[in-house]
N, C-alpha and C. Protein backbone atom coordinates (compact mmCIF):
# COMPACT_ATOMS: atom_id res chain seq x y z
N UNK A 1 23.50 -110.60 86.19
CA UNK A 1 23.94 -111.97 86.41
C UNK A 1 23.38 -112.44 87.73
N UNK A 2 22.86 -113.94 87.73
CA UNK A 2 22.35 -114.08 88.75
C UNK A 2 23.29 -115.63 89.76
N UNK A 3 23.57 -115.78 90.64
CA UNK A 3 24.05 -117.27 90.84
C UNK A 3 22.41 -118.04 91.05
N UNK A 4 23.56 -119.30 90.66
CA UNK A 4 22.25 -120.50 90.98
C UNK A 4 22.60 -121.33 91.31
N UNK A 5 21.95 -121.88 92.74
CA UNK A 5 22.49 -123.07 93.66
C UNK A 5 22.04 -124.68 93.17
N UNK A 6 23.54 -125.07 92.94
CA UNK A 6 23.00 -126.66 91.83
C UNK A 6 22.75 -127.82 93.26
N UNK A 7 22.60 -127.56 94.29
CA UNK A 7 23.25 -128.26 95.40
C UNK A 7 22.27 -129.43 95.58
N UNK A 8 20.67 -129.29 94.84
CA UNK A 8 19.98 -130.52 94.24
C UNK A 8 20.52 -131.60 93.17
N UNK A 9 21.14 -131.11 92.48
CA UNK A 9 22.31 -131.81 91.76
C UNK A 9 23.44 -132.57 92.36
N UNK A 10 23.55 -131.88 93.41
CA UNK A 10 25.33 -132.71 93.87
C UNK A 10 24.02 -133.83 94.92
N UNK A 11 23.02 -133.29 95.37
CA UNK A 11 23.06 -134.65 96.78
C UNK A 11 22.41 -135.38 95.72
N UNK A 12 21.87 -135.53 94.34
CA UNK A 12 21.46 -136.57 93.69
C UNK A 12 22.58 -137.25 93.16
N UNK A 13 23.59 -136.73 92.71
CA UNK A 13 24.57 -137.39 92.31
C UNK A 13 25.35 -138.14 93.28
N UNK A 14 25.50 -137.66 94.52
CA UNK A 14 25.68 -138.52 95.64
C UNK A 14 25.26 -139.47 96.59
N UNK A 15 23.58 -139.47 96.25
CA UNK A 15 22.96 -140.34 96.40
C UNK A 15 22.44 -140.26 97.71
N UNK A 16 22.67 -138.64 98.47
CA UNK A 16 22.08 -138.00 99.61
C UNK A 16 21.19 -137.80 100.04
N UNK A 17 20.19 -137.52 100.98
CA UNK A 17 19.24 -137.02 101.46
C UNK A 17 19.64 -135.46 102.32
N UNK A 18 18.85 -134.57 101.96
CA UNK A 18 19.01 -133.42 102.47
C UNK A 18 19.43 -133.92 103.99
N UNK A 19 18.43 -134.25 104.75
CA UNK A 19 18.40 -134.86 106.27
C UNK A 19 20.09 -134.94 106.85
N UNK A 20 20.57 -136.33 105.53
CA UNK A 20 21.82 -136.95 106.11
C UNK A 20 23.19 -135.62 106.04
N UNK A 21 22.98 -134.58 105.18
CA UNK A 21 23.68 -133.26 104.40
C UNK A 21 23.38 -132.51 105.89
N UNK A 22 22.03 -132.42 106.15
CA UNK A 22 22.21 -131.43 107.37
C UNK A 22 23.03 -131.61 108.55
N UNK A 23 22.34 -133.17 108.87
CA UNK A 23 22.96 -133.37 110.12
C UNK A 23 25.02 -133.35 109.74
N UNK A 24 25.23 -134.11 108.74
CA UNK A 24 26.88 -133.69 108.58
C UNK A 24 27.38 -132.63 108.96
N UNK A 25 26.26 -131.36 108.19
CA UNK A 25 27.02 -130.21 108.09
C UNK A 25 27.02 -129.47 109.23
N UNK A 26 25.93 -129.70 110.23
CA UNK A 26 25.57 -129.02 111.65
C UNK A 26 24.60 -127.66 111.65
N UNK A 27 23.97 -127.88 110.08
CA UNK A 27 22.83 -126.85 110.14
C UNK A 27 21.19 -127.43 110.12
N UNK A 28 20.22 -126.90 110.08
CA UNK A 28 19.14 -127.06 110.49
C UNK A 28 18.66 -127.55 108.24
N UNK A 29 17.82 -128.66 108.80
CA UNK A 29 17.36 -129.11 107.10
C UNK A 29 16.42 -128.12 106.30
N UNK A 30 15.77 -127.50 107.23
CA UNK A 30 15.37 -126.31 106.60
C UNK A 30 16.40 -125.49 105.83
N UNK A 31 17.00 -124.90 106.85
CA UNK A 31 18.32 -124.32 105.56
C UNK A 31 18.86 -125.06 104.73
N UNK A 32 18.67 -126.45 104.81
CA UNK A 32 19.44 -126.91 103.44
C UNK A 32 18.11 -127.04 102.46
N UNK A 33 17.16 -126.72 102.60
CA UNK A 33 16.07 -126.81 101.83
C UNK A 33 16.03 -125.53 101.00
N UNK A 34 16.28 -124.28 102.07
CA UNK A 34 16.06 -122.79 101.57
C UNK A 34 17.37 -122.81 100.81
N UNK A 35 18.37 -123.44 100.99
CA UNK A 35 19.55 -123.14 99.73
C UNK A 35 19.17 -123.64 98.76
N UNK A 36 18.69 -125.14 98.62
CA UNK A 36 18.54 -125.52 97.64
C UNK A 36 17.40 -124.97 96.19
N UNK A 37 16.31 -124.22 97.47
CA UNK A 37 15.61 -123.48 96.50
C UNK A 37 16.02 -122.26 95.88
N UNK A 38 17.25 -121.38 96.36
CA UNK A 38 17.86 -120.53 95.91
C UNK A 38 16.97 -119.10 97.17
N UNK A 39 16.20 -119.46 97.75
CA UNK A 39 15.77 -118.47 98.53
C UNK A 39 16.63 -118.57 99.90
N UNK A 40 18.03 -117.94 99.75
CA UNK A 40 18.85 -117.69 100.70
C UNK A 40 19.67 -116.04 100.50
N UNK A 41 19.84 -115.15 100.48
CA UNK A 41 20.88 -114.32 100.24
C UNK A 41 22.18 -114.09 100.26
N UNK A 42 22.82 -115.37 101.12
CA UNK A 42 24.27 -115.56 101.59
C UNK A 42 24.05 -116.70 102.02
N UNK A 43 25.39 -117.27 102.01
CA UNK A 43 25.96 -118.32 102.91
C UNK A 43 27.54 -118.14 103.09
N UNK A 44 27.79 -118.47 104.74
CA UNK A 44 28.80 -118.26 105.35
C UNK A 44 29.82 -119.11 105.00
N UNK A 45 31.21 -118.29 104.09
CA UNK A 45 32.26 -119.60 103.50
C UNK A 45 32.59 -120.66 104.56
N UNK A 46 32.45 -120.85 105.71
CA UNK A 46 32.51 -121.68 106.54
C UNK A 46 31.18 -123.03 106.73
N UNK A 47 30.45 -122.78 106.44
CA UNK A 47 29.34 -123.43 105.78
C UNK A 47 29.15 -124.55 104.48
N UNK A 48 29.47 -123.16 103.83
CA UNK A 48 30.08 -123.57 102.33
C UNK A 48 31.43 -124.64 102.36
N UNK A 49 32.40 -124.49 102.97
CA UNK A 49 32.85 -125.51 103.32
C UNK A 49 32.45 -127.06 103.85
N UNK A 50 32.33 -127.08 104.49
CA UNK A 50 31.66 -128.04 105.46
C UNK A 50 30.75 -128.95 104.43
N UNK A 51 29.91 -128.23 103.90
CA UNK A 51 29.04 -128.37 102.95
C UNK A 51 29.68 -129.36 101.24
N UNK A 52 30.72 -128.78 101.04
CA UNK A 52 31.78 -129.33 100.21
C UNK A 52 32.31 -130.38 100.29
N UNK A 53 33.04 -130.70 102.06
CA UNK A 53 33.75 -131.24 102.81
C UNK A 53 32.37 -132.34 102.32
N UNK A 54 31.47 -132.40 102.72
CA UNK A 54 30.69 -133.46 103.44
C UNK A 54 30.33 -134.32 101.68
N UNK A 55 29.94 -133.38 100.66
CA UNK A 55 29.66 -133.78 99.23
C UNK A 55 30.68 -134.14 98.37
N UNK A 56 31.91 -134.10 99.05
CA UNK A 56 32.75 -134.10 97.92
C UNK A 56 33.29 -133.59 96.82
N UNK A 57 33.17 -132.32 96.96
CA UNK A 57 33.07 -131.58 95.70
C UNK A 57 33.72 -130.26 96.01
N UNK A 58 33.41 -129.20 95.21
CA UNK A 58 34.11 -127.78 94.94
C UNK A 58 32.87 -126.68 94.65
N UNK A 59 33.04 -125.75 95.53
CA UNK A 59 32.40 -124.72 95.61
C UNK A 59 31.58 -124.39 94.19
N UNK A 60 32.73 -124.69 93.51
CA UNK A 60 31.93 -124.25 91.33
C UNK A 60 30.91 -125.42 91.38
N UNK A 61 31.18 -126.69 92.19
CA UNK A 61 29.57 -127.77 91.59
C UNK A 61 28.65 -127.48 92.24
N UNK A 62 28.58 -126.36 93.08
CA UNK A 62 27.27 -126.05 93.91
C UNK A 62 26.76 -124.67 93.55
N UNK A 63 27.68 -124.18 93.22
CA UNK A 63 27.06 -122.36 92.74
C UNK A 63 27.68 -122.46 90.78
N UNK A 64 26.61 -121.58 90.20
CA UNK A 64 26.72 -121.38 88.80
C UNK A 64 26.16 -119.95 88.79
N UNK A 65 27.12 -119.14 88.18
CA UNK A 65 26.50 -117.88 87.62
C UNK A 65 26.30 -118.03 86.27
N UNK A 66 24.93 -117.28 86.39
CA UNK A 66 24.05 -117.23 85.13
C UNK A 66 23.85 -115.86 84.37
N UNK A 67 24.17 -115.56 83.60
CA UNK A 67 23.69 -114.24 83.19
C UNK A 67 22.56 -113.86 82.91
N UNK A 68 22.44 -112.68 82.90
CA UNK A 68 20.34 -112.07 82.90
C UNK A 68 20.32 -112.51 81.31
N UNK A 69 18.79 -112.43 80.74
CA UNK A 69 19.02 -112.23 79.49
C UNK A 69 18.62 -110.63 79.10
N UNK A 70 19.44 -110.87 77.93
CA UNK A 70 19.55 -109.26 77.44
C UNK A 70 18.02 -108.48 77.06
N UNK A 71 17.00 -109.58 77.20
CA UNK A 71 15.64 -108.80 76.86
C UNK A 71 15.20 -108.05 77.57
């Protein structure tokens, strides 16, 4: 099973720019770039918050686990 970060999904539905997401959240837009591509290994639930806080939303509209396929 793999997660997958929808968090291109929530700032389109919100009508965001990564830029305006970073500066809210107090991290660098690069990292909101490397989440959004899924090339991150962690993020700090304090982050993840903030991150929520700022989109409106719930931890489940930004992360989706996916299962492998069985092939």
């Amino acid at each position: 099973m793999q997660i997958v970060v929808r968090l291109d999904v929530m700032l389109a539905m919100r009508k965001m720019r990564s830029r305006e997401l970073a500066e809210q959240v107090g991290i660098t837009e690069q990292n909101i770039s490397l989440l959004k591509s899924g090339k991150v290994k962690g993020i700090r639930f304090e982050t993840l918050a903030r991150i929520c806080a700022a989109l409106d939303c719930q931890p489940g509209d930004l992360l989706e686990a996916v299962p492998d396929d069985p092939a």
